[in-house]
Protein backbone atom coordinates (compact mmCIF):
# COMPACT_ATOMS: atom_id res chain seq x y z
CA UNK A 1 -4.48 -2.15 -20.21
CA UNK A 2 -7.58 -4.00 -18.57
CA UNK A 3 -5.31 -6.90 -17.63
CA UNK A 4 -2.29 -4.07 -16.44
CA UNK A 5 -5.00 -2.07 -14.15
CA UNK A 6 -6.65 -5.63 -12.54
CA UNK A 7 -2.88 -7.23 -12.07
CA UNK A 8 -2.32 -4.14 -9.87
CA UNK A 9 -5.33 -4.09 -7.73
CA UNK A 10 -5.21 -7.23 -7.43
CA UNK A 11 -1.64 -7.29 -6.18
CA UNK A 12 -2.40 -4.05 -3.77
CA UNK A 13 -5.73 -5.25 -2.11
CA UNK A 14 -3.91 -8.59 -1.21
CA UNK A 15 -0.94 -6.83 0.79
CA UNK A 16 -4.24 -4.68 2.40
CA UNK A 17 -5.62 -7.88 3.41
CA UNK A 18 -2.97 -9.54 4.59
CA UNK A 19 -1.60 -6.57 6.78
CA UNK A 20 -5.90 -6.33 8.35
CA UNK A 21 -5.40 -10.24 9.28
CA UNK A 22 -1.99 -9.35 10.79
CA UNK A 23 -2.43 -6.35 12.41
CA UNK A 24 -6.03 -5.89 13.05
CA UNK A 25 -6.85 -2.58 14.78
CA UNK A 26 -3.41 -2.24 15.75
CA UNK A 27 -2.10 -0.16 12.77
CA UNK A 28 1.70 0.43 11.77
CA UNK A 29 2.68 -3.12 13.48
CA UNK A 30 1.67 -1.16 16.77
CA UNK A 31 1.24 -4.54 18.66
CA UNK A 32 3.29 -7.23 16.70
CA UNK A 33 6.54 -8.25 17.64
CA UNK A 34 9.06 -6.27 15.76
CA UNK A 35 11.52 -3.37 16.74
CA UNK A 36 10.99 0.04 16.57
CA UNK A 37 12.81 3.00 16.00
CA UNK A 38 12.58 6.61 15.61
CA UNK A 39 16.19 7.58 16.63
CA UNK A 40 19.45 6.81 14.97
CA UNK A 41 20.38 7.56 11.63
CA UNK A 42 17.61 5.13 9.76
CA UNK A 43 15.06 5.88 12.38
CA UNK A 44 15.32 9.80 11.79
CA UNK A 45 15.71 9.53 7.99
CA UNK A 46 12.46 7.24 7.20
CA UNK A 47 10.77 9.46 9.69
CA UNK A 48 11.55 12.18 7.58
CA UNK A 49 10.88 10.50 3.99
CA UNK A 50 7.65 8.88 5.71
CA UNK A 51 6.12 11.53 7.52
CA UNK A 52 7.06 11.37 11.07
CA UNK A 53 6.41 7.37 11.07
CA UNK A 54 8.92 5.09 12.82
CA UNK A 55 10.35 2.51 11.70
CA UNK A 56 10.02 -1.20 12.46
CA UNK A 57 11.35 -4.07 11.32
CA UNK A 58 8.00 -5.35 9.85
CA UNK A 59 7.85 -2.13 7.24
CA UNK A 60 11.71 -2.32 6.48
CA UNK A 61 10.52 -6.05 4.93
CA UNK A 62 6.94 -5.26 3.94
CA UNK A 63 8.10 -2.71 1.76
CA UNK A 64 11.29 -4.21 0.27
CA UNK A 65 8.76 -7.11 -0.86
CA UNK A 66 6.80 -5.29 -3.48
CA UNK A 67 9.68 -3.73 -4.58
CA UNK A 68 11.23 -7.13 -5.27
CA UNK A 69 8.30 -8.42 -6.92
CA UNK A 70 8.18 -5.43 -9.31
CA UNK A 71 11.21 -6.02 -10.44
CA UNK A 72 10.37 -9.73 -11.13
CA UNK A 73 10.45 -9.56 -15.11
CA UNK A 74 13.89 -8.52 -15.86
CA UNK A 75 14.62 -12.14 -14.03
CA UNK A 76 12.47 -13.35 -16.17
CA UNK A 77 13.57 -12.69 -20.29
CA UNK A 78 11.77 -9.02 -20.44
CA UNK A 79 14.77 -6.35 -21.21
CA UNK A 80 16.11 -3.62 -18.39
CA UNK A 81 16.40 -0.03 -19.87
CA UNK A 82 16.30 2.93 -17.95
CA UNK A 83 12.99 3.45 -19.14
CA UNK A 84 11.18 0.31 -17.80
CA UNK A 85 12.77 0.72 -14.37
CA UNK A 86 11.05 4.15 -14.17
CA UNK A 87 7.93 2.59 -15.39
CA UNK A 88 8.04 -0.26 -12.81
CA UNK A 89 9.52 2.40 -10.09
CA UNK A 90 6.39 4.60 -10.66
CA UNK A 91 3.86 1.28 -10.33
CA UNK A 92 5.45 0.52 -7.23
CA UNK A 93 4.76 4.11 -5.95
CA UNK A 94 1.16 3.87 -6.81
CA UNK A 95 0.54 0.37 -5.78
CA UNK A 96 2.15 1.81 -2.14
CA UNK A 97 -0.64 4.55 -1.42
CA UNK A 98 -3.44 2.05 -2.75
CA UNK A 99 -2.41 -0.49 -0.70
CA UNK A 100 -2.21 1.38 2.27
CA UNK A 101 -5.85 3.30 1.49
CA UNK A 102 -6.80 -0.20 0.91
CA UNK A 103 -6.47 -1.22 4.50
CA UNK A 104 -8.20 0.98 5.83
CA UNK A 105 -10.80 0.50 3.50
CA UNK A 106 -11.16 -3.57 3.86
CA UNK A 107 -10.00 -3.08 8.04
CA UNK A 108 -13.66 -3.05 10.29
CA UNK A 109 -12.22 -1.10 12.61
CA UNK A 110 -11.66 1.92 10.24
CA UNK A 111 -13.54 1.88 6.97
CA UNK A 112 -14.40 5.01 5.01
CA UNK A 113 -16.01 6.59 7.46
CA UNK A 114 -13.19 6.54 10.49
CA UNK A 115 -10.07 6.87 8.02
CA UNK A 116 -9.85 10.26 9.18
CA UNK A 117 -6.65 11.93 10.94
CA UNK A 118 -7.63 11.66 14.12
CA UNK A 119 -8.40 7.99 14.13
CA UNK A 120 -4.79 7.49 12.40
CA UNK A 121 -2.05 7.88 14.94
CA UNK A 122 1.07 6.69 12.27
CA UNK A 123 -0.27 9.74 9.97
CA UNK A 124 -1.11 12.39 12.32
CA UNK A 125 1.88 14.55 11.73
CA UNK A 126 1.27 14.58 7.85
CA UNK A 127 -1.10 17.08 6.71
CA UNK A 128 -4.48 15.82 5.28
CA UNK A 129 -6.13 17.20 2.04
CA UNK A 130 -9.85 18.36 2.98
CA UNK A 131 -9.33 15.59 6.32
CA UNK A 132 -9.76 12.83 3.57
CA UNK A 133 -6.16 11.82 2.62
CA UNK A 134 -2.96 12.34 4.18
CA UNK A 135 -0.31 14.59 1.64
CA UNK A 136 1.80 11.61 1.60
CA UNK A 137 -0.89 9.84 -0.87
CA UNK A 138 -0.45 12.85 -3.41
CA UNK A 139 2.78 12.27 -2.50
CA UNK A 140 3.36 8.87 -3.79
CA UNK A 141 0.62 9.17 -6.80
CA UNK A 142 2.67 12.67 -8.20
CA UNK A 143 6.07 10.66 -7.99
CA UNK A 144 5.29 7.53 -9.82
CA UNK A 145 3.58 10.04 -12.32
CA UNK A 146 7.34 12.47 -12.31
CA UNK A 147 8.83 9.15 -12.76
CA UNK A 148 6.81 7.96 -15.96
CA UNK A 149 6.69 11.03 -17.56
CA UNK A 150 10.72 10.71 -17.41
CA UNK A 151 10.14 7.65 -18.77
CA UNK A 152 8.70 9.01 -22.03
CA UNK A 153 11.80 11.04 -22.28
CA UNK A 154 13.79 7.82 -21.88
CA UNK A 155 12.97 5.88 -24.65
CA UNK A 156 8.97 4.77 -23.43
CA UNK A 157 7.01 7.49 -25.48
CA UNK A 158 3.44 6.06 -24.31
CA UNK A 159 4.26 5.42 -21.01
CA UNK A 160 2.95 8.40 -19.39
CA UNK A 161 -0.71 8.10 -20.72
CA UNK A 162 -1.08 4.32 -19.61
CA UNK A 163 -0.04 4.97 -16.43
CA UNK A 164 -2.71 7.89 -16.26
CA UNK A 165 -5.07 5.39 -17.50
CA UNK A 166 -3.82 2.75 -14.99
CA UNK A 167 -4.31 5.19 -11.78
CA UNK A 168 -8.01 6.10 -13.10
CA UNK A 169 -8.58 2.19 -13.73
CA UNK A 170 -7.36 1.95 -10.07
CA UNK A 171 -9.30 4.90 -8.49
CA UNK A 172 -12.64 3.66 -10.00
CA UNK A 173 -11.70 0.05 -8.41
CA UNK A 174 -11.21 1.43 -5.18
CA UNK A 175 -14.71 3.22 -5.56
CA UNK A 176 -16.32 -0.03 -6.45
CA UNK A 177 -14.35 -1.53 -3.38
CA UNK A 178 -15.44 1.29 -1.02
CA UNK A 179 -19.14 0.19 -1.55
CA UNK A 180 -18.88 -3.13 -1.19
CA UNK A 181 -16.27 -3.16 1.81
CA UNK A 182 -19.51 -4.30 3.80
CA UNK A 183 -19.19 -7.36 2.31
CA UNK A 184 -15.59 -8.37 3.56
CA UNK A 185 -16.48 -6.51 6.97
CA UNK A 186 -19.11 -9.11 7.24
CA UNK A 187 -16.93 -11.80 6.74
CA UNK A 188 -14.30 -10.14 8.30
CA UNK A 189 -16.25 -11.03 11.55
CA UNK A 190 -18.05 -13.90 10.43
CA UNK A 191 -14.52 -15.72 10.73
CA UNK A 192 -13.68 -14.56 13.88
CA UNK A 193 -17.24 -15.91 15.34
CA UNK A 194 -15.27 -19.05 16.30
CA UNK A 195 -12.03 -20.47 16.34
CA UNK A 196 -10.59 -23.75 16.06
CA UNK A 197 -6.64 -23.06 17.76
CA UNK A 198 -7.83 -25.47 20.91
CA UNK A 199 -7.70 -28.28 18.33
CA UNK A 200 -4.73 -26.95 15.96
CA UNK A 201 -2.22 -28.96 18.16
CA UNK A 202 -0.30 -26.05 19.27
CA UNK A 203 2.31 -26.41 22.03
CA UNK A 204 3.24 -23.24 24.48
């Protein structure tokens, strides 16, 4: 269970990072070079599963990534039943919200302190519980637990209460990682003191 709760973490507060050194203040791929869209059929429909957000062509991979890597161990000798896809659906649903909480967390320009609504364009038309969280994190965390108590219907009797053990492992990670976000901050800016791209050999 130990192992189950770091793996996941682990695997969520990498994708954080790696979206803060892409993105940077710039939330929701707001200055990168992908599309966007918030008409058309896909546009309107993930705007409407999402929360108002538009799409872009960054997310539409970004999130399809996970959700191949998830699904990893039926490639690899471990059985498919209906049950363990629900189980691995309902990780994937958790590991979602924490690694989006998780970027604003690790990201300098945010933090605990300025992850509130107003300071969050891509989830201003979501409602917020007590201005802390948007309803889409309840959201996700209530799904993946729908989807693992199904599970236990499905042939997976002890799923439900290692998942519920999982999500507290995670919440009391993400504490841990709250107070020492300092830390990366730190570094965060430590790395961006100086840069070597003059001597990286790059050609415009």
């Amino acid at each position: 269970m130990i192992g189950a709760i770091l793996y996941w973490f682990l695997f969520a507060i990498l994708l954080a990072a790696i979206e803060v050194e892409a993105e940077g203040k710039n939330g929701w791929a707001e200055k990168m070079p992908t599309w966007y869209r918030t008409r058309g059929i896909g546009g309107r429909l993930y705007g409407l599963l999402m929360g108002g957000k538009p799409l872009t062509g960054y997310h539409l991979f970004m999130f399809f990534l996970p959700l191949v890597a998830v699904h990893v161990g039926f490639f690899q000798g471990v059985r498919w039943t209906i049950s363990s896809e629900l189980i691995v659906l309902a990780r994937y649903f958790a590991l979602t919200v924490l690694w989006d909480y998780l970027w604003f967390i690790l990201n300098p320009h945010y933090g605990f302190s300025k992850f509130r609504r107003e300071n969050v364009w891509w989830h201003q038309k979501s409602y917020w519980v007590f201005n802390r969280f948007p309803i889409d994190y309840a959201i996700g965390w209530i799904l993946s637990l729908g989807l693992t108590y199904i599970a236990t219907k499905a042939g997976a009797p002890a799923a439900l209460q290692e998942h519920i053990l999982i999500l507290i492992g995670l919440l009391v990670l993400t504490i841990v990682t709250i107070c020492l976000s300092t830390f990366y901050h730190t570094w965060y800016w430590r790395m961006r003191a100086h840069d070597d791209r003059d001597d990286a050999g790059i050609h415009h």
